[in-house]
N, C-alpha and C. Protein backbone atom coordinates (compact mmCIF):
# COMPACT_ATOMS: atom_id res chain seq x y z
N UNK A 1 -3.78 -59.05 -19.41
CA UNK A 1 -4.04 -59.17 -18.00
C UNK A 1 -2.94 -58.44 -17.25
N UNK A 2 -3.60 -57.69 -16.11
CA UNK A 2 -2.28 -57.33 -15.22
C UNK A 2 -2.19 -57.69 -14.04
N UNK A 3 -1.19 -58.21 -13.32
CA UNK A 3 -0.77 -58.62 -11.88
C UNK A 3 -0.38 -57.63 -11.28
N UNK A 4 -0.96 -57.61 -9.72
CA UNK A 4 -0.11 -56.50 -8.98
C UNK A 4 0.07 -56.91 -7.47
N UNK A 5 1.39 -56.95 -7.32
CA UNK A 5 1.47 -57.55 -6.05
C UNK A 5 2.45 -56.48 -5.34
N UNK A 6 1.94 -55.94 -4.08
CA UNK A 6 2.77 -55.21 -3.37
C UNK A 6 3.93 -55.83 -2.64
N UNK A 7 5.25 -55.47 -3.09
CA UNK A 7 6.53 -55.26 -2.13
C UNK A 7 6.45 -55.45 -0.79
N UNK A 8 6.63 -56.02 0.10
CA UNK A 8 6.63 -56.11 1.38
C UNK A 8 7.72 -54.96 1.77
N UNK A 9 7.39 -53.98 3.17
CA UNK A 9 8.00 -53.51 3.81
C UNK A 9 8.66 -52.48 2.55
N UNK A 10 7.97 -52.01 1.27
CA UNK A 10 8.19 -50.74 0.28
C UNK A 10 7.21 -50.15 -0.12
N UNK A 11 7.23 -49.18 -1.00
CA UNK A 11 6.20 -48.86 -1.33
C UNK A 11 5.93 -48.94 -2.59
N UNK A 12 6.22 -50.06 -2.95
CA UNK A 12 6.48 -50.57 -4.43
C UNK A 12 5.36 -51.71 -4.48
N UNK A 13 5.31 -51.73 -6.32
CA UNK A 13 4.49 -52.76 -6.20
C UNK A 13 4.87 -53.42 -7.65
N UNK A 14 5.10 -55.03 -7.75
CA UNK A 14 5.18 -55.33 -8.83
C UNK A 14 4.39 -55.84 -9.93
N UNK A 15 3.98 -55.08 -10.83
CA UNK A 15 3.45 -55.44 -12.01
C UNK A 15 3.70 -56.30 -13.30
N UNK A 16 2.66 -57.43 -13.19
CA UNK A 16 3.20 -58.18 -14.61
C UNK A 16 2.44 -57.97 -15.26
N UNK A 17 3.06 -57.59 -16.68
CA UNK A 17 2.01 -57.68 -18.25
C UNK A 17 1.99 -58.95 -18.90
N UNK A 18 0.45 -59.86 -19.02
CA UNK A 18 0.75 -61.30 -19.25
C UNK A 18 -0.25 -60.64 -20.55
N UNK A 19 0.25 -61.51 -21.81
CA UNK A 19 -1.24 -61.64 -22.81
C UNK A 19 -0.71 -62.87 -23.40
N UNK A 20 -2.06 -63.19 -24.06
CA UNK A 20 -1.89 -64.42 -25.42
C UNK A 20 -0.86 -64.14 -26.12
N UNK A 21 0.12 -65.55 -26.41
CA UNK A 21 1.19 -65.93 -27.30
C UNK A 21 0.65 -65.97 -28.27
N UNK A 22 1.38 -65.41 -29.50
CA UNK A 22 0.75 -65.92 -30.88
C UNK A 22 1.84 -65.59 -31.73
N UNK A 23 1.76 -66.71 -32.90
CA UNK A 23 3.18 -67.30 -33.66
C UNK A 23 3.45 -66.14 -34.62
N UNK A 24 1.94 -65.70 -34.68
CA UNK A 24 1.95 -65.04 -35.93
C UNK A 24 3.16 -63.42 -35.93
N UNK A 25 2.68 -63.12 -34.43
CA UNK A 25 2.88 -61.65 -34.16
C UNK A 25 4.36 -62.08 -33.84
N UNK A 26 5.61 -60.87 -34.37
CA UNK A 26 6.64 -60.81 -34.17
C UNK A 26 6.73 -60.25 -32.50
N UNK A 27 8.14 -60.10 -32.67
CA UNK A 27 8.12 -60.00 -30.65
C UNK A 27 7.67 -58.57 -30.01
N UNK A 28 7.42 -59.04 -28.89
CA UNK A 28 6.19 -57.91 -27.98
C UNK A 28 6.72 -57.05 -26.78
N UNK A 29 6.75 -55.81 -26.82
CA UNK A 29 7.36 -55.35 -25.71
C UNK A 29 6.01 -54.49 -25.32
N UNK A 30 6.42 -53.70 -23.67
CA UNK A 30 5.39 -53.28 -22.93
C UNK A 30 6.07 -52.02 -22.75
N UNK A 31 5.83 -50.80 -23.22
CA UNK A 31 6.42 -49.62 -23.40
C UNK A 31 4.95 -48.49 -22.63
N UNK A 32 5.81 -47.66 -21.64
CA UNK A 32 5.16 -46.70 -21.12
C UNK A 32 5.70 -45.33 -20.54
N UNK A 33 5.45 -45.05 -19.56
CA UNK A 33 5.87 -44.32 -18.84
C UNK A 33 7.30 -44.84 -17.99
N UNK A 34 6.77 -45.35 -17.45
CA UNK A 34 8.08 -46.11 -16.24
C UNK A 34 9.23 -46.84 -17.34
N UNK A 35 9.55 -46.61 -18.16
CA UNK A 35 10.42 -46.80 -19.31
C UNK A 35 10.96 -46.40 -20.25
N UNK A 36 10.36 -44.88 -20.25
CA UNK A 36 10.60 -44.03 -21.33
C UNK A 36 10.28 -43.87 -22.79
N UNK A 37 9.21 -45.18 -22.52
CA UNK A 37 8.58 -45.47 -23.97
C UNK A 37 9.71 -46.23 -24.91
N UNK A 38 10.22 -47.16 -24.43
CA UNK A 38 11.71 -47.29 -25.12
C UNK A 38 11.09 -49.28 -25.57
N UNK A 39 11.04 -49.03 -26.98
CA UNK A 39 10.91 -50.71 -27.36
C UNK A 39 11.68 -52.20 -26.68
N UNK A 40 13.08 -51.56 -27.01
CA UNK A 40 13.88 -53.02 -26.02
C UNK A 40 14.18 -52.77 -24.87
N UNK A 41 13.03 -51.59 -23.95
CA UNK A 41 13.45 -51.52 -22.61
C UNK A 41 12.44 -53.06 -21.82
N UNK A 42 11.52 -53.78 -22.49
CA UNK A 42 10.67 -54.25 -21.36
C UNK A 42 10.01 -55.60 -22.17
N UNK A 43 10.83 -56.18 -22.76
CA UNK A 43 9.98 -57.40 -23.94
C UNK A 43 9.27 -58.45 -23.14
N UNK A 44 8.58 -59.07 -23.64
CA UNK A 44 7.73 -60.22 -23.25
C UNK A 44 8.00 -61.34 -23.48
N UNK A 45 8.31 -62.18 -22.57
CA UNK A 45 8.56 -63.70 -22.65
C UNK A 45 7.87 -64.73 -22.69
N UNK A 46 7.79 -65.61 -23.81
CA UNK A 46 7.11 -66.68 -24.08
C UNK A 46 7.30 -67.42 -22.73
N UNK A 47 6.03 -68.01 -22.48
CA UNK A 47 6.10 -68.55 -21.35
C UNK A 47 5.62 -69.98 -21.69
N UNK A 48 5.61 -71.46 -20.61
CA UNK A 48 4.97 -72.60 -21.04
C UNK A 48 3.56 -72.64 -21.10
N UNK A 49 2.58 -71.60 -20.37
CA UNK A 49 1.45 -71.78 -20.31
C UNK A 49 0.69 -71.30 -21.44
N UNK A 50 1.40 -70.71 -22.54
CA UNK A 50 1.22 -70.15 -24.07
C UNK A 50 0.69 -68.45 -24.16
N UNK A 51 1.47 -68.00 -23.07
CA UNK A 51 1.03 -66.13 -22.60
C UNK A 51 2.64 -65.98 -22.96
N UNK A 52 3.07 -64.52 -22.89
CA UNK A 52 3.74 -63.50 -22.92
C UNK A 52 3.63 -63.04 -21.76
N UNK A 53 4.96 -62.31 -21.10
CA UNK A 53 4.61 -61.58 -19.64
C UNK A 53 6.11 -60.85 -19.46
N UNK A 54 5.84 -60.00 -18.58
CA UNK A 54 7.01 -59.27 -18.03
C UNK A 54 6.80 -58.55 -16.93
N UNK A 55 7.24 -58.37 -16.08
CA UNK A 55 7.20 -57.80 -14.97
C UNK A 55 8.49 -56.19 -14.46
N UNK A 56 7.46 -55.30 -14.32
CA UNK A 56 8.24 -54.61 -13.61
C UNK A 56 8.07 -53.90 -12.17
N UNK A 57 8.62 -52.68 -11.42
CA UNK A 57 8.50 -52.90 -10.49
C UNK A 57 8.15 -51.40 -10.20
N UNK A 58 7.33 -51.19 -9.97
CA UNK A 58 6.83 -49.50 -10.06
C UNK A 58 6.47 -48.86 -8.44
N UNK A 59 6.25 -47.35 -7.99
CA UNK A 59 5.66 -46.41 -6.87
C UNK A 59 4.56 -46.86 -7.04
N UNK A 60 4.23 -47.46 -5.77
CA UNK A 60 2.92 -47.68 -5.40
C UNK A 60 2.04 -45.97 -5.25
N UNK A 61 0.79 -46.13 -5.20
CA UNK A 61 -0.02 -45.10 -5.14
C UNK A 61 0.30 -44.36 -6.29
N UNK A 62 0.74 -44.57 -7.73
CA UNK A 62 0.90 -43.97 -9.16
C UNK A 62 0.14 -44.02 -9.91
N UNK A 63 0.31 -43.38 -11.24
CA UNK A 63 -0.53 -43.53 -12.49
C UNK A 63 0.06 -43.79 -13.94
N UNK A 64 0.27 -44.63 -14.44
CA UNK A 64 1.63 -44.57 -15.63
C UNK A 64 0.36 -45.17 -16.80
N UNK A 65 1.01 -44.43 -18.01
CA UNK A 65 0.48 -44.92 -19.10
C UNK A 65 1.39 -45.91 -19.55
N UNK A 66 0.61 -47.08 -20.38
CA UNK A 66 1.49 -47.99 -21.62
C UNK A 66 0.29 -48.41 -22.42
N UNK A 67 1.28 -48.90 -23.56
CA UNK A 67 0.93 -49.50 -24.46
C UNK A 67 1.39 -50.52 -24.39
N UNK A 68 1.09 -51.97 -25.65
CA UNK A 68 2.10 -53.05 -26.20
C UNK A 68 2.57 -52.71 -27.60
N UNK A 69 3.44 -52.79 -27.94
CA UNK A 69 4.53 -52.53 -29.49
C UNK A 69 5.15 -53.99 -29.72
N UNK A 70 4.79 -54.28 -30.70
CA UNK A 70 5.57 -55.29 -31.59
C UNK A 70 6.01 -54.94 -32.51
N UNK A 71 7.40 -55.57 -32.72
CA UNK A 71 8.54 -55.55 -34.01
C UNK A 71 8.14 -55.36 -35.06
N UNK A 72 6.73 -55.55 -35.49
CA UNK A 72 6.34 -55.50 -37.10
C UNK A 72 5.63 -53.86 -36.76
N UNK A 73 5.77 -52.60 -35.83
CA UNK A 73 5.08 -51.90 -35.40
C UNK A 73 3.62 -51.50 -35.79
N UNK A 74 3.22 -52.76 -34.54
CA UNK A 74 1.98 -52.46 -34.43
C UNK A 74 1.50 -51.92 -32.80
N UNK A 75 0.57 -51.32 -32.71
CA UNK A 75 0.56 -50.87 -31.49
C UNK A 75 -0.69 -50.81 -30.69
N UNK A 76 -0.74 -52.06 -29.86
CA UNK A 76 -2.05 -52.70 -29.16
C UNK A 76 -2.45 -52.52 -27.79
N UNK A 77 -3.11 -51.84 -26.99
CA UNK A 77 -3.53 -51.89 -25.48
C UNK A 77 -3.86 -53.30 -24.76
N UNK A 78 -4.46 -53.39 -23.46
CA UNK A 78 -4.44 -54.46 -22.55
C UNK A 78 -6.05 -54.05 -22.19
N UNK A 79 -6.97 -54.91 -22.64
CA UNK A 79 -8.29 -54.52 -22.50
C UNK A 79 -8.39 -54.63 -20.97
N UNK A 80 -7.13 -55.30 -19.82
CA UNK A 80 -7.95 -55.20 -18.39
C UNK A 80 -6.62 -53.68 -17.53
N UNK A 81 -6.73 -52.85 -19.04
CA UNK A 81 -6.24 -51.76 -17.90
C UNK A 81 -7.21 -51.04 -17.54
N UNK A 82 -7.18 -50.13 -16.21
CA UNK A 82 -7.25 -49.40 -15.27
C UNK A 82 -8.34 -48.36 -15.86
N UNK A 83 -8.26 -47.70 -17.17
CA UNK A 83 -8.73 -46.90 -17.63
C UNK A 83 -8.46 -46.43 -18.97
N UNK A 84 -8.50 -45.53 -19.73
CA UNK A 84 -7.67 -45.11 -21.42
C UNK A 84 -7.54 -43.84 -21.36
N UNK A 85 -7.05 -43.14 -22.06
CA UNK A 85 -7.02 -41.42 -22.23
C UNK A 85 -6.06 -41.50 -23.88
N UNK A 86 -6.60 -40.27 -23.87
CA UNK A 86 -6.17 -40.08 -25.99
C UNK A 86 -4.67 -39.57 -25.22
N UNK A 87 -4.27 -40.32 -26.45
CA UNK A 87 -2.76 -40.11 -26.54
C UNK A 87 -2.50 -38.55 -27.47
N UNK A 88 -1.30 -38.15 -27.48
CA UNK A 88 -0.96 -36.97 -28.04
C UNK A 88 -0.47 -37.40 -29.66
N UNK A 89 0.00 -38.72 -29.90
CA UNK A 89 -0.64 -39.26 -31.45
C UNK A 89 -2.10 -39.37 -32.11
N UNK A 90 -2.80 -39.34 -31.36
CA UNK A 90 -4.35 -39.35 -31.47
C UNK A 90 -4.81 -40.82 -31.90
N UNK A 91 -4.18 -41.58 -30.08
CA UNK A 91 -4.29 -43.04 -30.52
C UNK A 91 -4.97 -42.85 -28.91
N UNK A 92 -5.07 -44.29 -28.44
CA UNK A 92 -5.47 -44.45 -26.74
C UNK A 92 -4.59 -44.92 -26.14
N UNK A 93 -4.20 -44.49 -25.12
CA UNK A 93 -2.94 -45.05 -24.13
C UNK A 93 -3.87 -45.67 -23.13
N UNK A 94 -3.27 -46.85 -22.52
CA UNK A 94 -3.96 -47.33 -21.69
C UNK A 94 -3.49 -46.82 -19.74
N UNK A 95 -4.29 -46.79 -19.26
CA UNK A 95 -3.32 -46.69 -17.75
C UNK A 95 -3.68 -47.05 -17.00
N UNK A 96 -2.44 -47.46 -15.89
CA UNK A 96 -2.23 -48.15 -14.84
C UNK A 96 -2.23 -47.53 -13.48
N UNK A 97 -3.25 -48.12 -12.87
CA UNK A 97 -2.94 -47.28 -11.19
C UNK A 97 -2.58 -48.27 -10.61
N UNK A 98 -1.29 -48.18 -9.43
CA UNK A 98 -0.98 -48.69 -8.82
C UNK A 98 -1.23 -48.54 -7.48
């Protein structure tokens, strides 16, 4: 799932990446564009309601690709993004308009 709530008085808008917790899967980060694709730039926090989430804070009116990456590297999309396009691994990146 993604949240998007605009910045008051910026032109920013903040985005959270929430998905299902699960015991099984080692830990989950949200790697894209606005991060450099960087694993321990953006991890996901167990939360009480039994989701994962993280929030960052991106240019409103944009387009950024991500994925999700977990520690055991596996590499999973967010079925409520925006749209997909083939990645240059010849996988699907998911993306985000803000």
């Amino acid at each position: 799932m993604l949240k998007r709530e605009p910045i008051k008085n910026s032109r920013q808008v903040k985005v959270t990446f929430v998905i299902p917790h699960s015991a099984e899967q080692a830990r989950v980060s949200v790697v894209g564009d606005f991060n450099n694709w960087d694993p321990g730039a953006t991890p996901l926090v167990k939360r009480a309601n039994n989701t994962r989430s993280a929030s960052v804070t991106l240019d409103a009116g944009q387009r950024y690709r991500f994925r999700y990456y977990s520690a055991d590297d596996q590499w999973f999309n967010d079925e409520a993004a925006d749209t997909y396009e083939s990645s240059e691994h010849g996988s699907e990146n998911c993306v985000l308009l803000t």
